[in-house]
Protein backbone atom coordinates (compact mmCIF):
# COMPACT_ATOMS: atom_id res chain seq x y z
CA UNK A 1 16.66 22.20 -40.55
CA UNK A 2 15.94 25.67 -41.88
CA UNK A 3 17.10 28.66 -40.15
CA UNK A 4 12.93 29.29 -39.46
CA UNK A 5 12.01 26.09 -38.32
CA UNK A 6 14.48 26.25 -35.55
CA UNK A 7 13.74 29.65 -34.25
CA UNK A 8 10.03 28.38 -34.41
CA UNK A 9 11.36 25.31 -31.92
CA UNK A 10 13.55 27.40 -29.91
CA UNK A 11 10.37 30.00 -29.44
CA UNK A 12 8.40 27.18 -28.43
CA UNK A 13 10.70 25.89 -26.17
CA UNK A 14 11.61 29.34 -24.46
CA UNK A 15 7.49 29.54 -23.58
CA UNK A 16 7.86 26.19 -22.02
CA UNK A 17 5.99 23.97 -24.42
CA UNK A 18 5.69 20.25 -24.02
CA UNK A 19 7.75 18.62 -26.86
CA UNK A 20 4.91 16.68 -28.07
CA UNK A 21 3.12 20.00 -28.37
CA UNK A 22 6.22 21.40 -30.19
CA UNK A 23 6.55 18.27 -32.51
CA UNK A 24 2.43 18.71 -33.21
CA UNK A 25 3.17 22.35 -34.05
CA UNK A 26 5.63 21.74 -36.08
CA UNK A 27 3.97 18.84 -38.12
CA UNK A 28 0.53 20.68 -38.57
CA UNK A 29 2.62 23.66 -39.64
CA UNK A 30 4.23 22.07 -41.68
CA UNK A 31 1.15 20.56 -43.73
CA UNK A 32 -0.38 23.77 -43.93
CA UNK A 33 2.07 24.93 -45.86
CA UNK A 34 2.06 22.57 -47.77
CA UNK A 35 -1.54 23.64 -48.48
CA UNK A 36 -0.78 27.16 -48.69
CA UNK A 37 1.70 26.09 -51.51
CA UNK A 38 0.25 23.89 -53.70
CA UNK A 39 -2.78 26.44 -53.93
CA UNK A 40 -0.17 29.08 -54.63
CA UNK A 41 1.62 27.11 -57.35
CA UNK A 42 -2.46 25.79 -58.83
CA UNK A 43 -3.88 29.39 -58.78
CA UNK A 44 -1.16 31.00 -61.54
């Protein structure tokens, strides 16, 4: 797990997320950048 992913987890879980919400954040997160990459990599 990367260094930001688990302060991103730890953040959630400090302002008492539900861990389905967390995993949800995490996973939608996650596919956007995803997005956000392949556009990156497609655009140059």
């Amino acid at each position: 797990m990367t260094p930001l992913r688990q302060r991103y987890i730890e953040d959630m879980h400090l302002r008492g997320l539900a861990p389905t919400t967390q995993r949800s954040y995490v996973h939608y997160v996650t596919g956007f950048a995803r997005f956000f990459d392949s556009i990156c990599s497609t655009s140059a």
